[in-house]
Each structure stands twice: as structure tokens, then as C-alpha cells.
N, C-alpha and C. Protein backbone atom coordinates (compact mmCIF):
# COMPACT_ATOMS: atom_id res chain seq x y z
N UNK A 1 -1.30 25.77 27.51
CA UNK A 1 -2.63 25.24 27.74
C UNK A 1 -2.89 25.08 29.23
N UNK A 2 -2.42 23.92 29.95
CA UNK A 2 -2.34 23.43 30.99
C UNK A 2 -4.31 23.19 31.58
N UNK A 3 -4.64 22.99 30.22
CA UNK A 3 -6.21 22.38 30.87
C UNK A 3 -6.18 20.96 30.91
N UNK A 4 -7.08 20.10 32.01
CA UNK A 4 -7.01 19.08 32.17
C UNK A 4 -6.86 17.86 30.93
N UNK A 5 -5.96 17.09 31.39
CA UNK A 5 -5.76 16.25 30.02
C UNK A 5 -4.38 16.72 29.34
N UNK A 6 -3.78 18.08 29.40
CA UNK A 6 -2.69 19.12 28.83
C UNK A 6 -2.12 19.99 29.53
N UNK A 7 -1.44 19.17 30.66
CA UNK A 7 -0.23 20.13 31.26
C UNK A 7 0.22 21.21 30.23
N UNK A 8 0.48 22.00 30.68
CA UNK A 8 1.71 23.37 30.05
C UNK A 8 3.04 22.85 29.67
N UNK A 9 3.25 21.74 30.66
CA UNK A 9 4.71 21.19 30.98
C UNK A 9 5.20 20.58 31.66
N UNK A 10 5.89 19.50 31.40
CA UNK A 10 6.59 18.14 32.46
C UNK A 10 7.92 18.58 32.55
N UNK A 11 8.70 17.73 33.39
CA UNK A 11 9.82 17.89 33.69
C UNK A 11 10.61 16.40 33.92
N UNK A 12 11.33 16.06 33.10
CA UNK A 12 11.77 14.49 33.99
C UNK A 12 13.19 15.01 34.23
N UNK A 13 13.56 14.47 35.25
CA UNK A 13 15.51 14.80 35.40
C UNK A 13 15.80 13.06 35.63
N UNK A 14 16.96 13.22 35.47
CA UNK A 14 17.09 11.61 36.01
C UNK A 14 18.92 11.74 36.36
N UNK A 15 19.85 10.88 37.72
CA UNK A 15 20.78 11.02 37.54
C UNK A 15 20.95 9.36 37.72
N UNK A 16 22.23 9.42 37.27
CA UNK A 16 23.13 8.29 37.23
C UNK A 16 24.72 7.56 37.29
N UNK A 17 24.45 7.05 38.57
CA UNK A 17 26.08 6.65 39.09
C UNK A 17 26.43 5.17 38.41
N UNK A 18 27.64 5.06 37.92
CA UNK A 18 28.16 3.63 37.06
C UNK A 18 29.64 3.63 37.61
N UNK A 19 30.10 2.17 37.58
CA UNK A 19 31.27 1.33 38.09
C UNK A 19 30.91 0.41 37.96
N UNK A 20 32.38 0.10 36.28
CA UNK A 20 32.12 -0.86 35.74
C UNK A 20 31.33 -1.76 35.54
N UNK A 21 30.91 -2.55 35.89
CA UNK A 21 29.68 -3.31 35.42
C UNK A 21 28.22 -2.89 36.04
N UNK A 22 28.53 -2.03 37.02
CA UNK A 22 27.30 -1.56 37.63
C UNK A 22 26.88 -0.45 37.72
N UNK A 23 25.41 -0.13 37.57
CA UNK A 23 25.43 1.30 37.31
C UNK A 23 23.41 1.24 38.46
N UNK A 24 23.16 2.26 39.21
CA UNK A 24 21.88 2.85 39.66
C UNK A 24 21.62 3.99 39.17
N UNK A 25 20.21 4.17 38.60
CA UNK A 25 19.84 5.16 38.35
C UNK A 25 18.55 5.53 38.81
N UNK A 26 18.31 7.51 39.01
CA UNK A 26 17.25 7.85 40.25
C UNK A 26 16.54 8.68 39.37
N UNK A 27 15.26 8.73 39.04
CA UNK A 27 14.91 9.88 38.06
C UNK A 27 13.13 9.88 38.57
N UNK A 28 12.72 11.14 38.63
CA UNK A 28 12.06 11.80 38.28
C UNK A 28 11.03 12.08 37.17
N UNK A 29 9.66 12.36 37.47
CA UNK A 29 9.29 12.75 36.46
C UNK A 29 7.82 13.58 36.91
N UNK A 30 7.77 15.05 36.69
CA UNK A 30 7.49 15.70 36.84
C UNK A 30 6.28 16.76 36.14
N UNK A 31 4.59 16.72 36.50
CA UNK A 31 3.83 17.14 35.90
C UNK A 31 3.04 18.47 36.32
N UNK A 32 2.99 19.61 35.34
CA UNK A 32 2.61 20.52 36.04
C UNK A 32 0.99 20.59 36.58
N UNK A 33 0.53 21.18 37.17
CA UNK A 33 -0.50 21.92 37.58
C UNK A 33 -1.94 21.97 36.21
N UNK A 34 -3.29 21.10 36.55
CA UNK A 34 -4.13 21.46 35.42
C UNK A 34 -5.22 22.28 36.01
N UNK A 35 -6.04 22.68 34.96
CA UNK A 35 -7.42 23.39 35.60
C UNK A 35 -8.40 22.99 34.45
N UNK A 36 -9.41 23.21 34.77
CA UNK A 36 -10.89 23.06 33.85
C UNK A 36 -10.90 24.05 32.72
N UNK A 37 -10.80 23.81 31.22
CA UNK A 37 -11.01 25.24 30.19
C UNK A 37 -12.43 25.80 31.02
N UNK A 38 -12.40 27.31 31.17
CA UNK A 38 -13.20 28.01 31.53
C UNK A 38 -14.45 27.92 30.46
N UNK A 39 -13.72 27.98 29.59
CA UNK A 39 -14.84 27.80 28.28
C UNK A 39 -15.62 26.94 28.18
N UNK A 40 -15.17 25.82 28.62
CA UNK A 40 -16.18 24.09 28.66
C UNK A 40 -17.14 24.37 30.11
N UNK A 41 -16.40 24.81 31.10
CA UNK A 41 -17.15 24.71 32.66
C UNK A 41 -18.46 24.89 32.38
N UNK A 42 -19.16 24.11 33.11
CA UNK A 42 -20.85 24.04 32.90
C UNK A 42 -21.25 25.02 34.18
N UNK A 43 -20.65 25.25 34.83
CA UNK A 43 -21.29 26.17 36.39
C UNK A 43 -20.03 26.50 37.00
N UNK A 44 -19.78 28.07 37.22
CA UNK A 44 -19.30 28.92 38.18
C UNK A 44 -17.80 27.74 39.43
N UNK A 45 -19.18 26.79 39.64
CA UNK A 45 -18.19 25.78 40.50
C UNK A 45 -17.25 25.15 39.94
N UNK A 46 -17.76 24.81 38.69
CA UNK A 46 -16.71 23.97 37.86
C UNK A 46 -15.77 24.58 37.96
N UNK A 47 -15.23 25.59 37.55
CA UNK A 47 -14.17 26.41 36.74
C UNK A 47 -13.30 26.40 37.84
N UNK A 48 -13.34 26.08 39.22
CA UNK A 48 -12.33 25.93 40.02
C UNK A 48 -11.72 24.36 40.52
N UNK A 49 -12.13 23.88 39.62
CA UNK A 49 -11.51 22.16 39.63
C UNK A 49 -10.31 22.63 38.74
N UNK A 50 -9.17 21.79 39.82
CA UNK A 50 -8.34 21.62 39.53
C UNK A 50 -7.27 20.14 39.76
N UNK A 51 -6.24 20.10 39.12
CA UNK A 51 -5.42 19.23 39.71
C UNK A 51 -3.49 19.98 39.92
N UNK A 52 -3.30 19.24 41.30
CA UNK A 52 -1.97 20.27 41.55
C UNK A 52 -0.93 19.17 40.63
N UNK A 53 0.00 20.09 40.98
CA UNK A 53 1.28 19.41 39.96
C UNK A 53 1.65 18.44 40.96
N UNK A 54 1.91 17.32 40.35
CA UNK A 54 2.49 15.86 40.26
C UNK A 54 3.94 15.79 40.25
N UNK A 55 4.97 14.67 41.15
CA UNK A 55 5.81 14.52 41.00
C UNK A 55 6.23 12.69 41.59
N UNK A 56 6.80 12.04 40.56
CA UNK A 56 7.02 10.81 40.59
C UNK A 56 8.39 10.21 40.63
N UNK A 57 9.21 9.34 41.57
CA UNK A 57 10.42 9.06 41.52
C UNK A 57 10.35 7.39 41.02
N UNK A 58 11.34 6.98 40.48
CA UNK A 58 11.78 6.02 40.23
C UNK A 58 13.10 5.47 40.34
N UNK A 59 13.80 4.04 40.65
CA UNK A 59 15.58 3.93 40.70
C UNK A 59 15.26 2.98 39.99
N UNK A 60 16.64 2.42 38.99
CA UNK A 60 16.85 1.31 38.46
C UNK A 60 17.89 0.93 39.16
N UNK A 61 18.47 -0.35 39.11
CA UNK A 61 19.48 -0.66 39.86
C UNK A 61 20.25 -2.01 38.46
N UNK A 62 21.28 -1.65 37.36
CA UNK A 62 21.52 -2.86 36.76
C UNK A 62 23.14 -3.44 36.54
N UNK A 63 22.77 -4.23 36.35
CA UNK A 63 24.54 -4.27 35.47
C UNK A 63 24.59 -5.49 34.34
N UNK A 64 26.05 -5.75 34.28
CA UNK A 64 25.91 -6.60 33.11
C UNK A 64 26.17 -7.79 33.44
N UNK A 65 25.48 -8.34 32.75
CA UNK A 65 25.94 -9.82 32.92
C UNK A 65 27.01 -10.89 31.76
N UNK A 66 27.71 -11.98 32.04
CA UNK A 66 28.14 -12.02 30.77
C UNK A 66 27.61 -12.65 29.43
N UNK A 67 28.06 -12.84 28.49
CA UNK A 67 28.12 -13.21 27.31
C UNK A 67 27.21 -12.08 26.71
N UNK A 68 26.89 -10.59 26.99
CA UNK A 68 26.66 -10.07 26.32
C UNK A 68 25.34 -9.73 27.08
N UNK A 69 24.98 -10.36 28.09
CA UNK A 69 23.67 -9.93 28.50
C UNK A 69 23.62 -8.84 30.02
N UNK A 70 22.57 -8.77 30.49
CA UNK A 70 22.37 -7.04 31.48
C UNK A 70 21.22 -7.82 32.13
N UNK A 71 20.99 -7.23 33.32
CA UNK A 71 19.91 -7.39 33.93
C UNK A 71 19.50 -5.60 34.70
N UNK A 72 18.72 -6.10 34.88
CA UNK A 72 18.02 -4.38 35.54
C UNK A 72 16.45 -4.75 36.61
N UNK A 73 17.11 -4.22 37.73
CA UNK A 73 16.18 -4.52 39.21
C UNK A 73 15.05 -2.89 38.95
N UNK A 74 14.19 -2.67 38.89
CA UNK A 74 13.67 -1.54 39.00
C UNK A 74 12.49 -1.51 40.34
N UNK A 75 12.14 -0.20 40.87
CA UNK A 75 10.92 0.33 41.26
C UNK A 75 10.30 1.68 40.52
N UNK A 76 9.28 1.68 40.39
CA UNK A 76 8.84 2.39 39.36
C UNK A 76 7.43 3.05 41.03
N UNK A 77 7.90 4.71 40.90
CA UNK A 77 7.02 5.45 41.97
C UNK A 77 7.54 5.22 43.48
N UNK A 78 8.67 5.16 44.06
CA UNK A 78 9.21 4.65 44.88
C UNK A 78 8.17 4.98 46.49
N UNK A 79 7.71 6.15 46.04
CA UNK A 79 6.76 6.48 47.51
C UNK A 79 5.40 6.27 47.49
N UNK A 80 5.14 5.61 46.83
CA UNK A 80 3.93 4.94 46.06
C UNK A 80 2.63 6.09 45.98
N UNK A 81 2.46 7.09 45.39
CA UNK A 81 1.67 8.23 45.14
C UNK A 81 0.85 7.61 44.10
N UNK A 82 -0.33 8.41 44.16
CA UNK A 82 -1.36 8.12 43.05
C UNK A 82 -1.35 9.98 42.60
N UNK A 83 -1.27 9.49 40.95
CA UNK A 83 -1.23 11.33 40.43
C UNK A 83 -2.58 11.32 39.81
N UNK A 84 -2.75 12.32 39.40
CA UNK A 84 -4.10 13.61 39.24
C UNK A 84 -5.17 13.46 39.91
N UNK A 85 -4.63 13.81 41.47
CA UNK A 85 -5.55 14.24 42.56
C UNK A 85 -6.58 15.40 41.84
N UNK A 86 -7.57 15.27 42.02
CA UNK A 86 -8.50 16.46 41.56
C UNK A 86 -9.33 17.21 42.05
N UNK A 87 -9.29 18.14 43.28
CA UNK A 87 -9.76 19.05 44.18
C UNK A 87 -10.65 19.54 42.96
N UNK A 88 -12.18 18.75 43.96
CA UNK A 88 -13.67 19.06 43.04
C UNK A 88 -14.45 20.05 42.77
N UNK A 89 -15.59 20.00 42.74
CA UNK A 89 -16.48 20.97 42.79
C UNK A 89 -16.26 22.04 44.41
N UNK A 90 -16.68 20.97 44.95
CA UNK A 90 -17.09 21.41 46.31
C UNK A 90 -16.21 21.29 47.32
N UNK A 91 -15.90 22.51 48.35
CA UNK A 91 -15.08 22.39 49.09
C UNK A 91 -14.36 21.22 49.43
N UNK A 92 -13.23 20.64 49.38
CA UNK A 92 -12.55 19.38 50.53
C UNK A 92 -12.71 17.98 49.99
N UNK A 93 -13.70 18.02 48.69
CA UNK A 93 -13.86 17.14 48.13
C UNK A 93 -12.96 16.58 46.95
N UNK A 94 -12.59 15.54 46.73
CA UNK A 94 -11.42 15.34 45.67
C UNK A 94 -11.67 13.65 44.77
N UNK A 95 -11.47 13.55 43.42
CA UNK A 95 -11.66 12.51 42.71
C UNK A 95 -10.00 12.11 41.99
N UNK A 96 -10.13 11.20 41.37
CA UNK A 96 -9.02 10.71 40.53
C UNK A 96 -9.55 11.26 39.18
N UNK A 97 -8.36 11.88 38.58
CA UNK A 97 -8.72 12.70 36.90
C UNK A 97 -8.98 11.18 36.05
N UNK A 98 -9.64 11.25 35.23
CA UNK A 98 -9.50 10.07 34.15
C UNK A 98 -8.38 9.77 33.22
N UNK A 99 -7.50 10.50 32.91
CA UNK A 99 -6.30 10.69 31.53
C UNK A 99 -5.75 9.57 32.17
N UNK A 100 -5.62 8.78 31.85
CA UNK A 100 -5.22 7.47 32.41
C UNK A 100 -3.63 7.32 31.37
N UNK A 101 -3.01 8.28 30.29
CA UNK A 101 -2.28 8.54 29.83
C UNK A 101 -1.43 9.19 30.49
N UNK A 102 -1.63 10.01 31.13
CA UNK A 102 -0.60 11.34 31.67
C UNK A 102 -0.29 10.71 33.31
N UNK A 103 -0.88 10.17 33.85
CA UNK A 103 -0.66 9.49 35.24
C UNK A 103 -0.60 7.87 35.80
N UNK A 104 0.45 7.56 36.34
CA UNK A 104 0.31 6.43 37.02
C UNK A 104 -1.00 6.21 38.34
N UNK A 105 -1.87 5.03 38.14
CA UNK A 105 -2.75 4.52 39.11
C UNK A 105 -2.22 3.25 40.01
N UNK A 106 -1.74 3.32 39.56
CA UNK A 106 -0.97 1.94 40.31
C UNK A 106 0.04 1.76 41.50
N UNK A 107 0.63 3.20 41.59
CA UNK A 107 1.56 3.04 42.76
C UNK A 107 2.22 2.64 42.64
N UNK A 108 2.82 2.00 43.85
CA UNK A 108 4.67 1.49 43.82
C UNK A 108 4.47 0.13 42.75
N UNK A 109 5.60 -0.38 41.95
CA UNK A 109 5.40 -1.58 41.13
C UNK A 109 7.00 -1.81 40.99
N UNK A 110 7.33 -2.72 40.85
CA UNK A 110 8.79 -3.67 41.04
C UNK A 110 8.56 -4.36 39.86
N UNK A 111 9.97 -4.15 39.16
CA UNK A 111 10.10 -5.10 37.70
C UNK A 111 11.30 -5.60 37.62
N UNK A 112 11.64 -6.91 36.97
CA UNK A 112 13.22 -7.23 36.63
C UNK A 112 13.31 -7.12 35.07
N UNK A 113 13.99 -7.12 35.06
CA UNK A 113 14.06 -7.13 33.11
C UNK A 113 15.47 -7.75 32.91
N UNK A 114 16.10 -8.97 31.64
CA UNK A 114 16.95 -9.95 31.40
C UNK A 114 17.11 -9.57 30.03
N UNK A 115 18.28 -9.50 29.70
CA UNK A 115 18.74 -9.15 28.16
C UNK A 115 19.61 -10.29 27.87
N UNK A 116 19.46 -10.64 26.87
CA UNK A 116 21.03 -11.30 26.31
C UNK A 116 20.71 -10.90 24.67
N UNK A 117 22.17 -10.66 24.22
CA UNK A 117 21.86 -10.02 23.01
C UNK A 117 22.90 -11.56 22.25
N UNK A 118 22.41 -11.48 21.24
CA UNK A 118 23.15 -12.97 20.39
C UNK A 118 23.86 -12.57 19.10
């Protein structure tokens, strides 16, 4: 497909280093390239809106804690990018896509997360 709203294809990789109780992990996630269905375009101009392919990093940083519980430090978008740039109609001009599904708007964001399992 790869029309707006329907990449062709993502990509996430993710790696991960652990010792003993501690482990970081660096991953990726990766969106291809969209364009306008030619078929929908209302004018000649349309049909060259596009959005380029997207690429997003993230690290977790966790380990365990005891009696059964974990904690986990995260950043989520580490270079703080906004995805589906959308090179418009008109020369040089560019909007944010709407799929508010397929892309982060938010940029860099920091989370902790606390487990204990009973």
C-alpha cells in the first residue's frame, strides 16, 4: 500500500545488554515512507504529498528489585522528533499527518514503572 495512514512497512529492532540484576535496553522503531492514493487526490498537486520515512529511538534502563519486584527508568523518542512530517501541496510547505495511531506527537517523554508481583 504505503498510502497515507498505511505504511508498506515498519521495522522495530531493539538490542539488549543484562548483568544480573541489571539489564538496558535500546530499540528502535521504524516507519516507512507514505504518499496520497492517486485515486483519492483531488488536484494534480495533491498527488505529490507525501510523508518521508520515520525513525524513533527509545532506552529502558531496569533491574530487579527484591521480594519479587523490578523497576524500569525509560525515555521514550530519545532525540525528541515529531513523526509524519508531511511535505504539502506547495513547494517548502509542510503539516503534521493526522493518524495520530501510527506516530508519536509528543516527543521526548520519561516514565518509571514499579512491579512487585505477590
Amino acid at each position: 500500500m504505503g498510502f497515507l495512514g498505511i505504511p508498506p512497512w515498519r521495522l522495530n529492532n531493539q538490542v539488549s545488554f543484562g548483568m544480573a540484576d541489571h539489564d538496558v535496553t535500546l530499540s528502535s522503531r521504524t516507519i516507512a515512507r507514505q504518499w496520497i492514493d492517486p485515486e483519492t487526490a483531488s488536484s494534480d498537486f495533491q498527488r505529490g504529498v507525501k510523508i518521508g520515512s520515520y525513525t524513533e529511538y527509545d532506552a529502558v534502563y531496569g533491574v530487579t528489585l527484591p521480594w519479587n519486584g523490578s523497576l524500569q527508568l525509560g525515555v521514550n523518542n530519545i532525540l525528541d522528533t515529531i513523526g509524519g512530517v508531511v511535505s504539502d501541496e506547495s513547494p517548502g510547505s509542510e503539516t503534521i499527518a493526522r493518524e495520530t495511531g501510527t506516530y508519536s506527537y509528543i516527543g521526548r517523554s520519561y516514565y518509571a514503572r514499579i512491579t512487585q508481583k505477590f
